[in-house]
Protein backbone atom coordinates (compact mmCIF):
# COMPACT_ATOMS: atom_id res chain seq x y z
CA UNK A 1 6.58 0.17 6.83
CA UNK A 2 9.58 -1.63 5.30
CA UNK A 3 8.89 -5.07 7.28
CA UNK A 4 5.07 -4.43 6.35
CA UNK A 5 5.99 -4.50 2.10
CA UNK A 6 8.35 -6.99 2.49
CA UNK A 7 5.95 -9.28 4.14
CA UNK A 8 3.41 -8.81 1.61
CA UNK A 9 4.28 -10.78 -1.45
CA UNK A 10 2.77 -12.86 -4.12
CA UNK A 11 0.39 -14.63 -4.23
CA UNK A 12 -1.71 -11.45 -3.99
CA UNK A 13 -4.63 -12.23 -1.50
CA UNK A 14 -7.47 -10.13 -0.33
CA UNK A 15 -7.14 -10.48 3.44
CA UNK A 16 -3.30 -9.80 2.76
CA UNK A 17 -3.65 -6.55 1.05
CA UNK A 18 -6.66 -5.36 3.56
CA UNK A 19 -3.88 -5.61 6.30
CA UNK A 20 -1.20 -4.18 4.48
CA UNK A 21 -3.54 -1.09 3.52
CA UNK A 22 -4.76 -0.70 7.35
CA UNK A 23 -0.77 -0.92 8.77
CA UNK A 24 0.56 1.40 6.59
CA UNK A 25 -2.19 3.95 6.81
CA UNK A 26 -1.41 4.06 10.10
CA UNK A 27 2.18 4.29 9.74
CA UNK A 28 1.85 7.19 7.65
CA UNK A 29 -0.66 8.98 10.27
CA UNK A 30 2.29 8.63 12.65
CA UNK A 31 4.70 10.38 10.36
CA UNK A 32 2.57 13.21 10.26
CA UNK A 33 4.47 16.48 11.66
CA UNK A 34 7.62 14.50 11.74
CA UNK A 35 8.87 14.15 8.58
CA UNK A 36 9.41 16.72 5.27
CA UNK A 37 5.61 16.89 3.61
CA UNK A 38 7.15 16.54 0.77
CA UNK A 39 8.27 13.24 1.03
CA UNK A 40 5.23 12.28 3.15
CA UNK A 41 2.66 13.67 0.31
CA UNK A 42 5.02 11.49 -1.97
CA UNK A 43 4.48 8.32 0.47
CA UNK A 44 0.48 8.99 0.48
CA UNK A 45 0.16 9.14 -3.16
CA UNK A 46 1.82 5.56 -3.48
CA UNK A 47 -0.58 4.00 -1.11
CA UNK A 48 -3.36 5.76 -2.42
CA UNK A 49 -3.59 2.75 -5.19
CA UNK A 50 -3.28 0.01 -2.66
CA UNK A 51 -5.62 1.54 -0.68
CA UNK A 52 -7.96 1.86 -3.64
CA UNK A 53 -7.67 -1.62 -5.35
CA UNK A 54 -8.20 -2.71 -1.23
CA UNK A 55 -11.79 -0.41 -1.72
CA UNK A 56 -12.84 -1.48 -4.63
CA UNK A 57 -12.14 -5.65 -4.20
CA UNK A 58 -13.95 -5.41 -0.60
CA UNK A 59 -16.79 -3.21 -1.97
CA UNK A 60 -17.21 -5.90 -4.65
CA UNK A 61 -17.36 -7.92 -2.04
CA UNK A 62 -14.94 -10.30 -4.17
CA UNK A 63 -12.55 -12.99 -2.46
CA UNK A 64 -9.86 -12.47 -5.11
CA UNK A 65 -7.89 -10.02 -7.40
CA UNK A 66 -8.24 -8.91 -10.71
CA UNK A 67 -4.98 -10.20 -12.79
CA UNK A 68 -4.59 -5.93 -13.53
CA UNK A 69 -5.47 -5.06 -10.07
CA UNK A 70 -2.41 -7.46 -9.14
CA UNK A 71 0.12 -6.20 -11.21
CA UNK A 72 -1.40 -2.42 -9.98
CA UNK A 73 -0.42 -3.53 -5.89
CA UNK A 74 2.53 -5.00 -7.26
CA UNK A 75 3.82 -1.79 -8.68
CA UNK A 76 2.58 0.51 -6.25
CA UNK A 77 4.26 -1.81 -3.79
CA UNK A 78 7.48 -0.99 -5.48
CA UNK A 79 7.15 2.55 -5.31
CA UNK A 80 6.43 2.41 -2.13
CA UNK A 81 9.87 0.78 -1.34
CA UNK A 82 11.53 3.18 -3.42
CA UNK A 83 10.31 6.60 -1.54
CA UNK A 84 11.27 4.42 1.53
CA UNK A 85 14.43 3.93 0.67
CA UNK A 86 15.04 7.81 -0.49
CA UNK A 87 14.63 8.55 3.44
């Protein structure tokens, strides 16, 4: 999951972000019974905005982000790396 953030960095694209979205989902899958829930319920609910903005841009059908949708990947992004690095 680490090398999947850290790949992912500005500029923001949609293709980028679909990937990101579909790798960590399944990261997280795999974590399932192996990890404290806790901490995995913690991980879900910062890639539940990713995965959201990644909804909403490809249900628009849109090639690009919104400036706020940016800055929302951007900082769930971050929190991401910080639960990762609590592990």
């Amino acid at each position: 999951m680490r090398s999947s953030l850290a790949a992912y960095a500005a500029p923001v694209d949609v293709a980028s972000l679909d990937l990101l979205v579909g790798q960590l989902s399944g990261a997280i899958d795999s974590l399932t019974g192996q990890v404290d829930d806790d901490w995995l319920n913690e991980i879900r609910s910062a890639w539940w905005p990713l995965e959201y903005v990644n909804a909403s841009v490809l249900g628009d059908d849109r090639g690009q982000l919104t400036a706020s949708e940016v800055e929302a990947v951007s900082a769930a992004r971050d929190e991401f790396l910080a639960l990762l690095a609590e592990y």
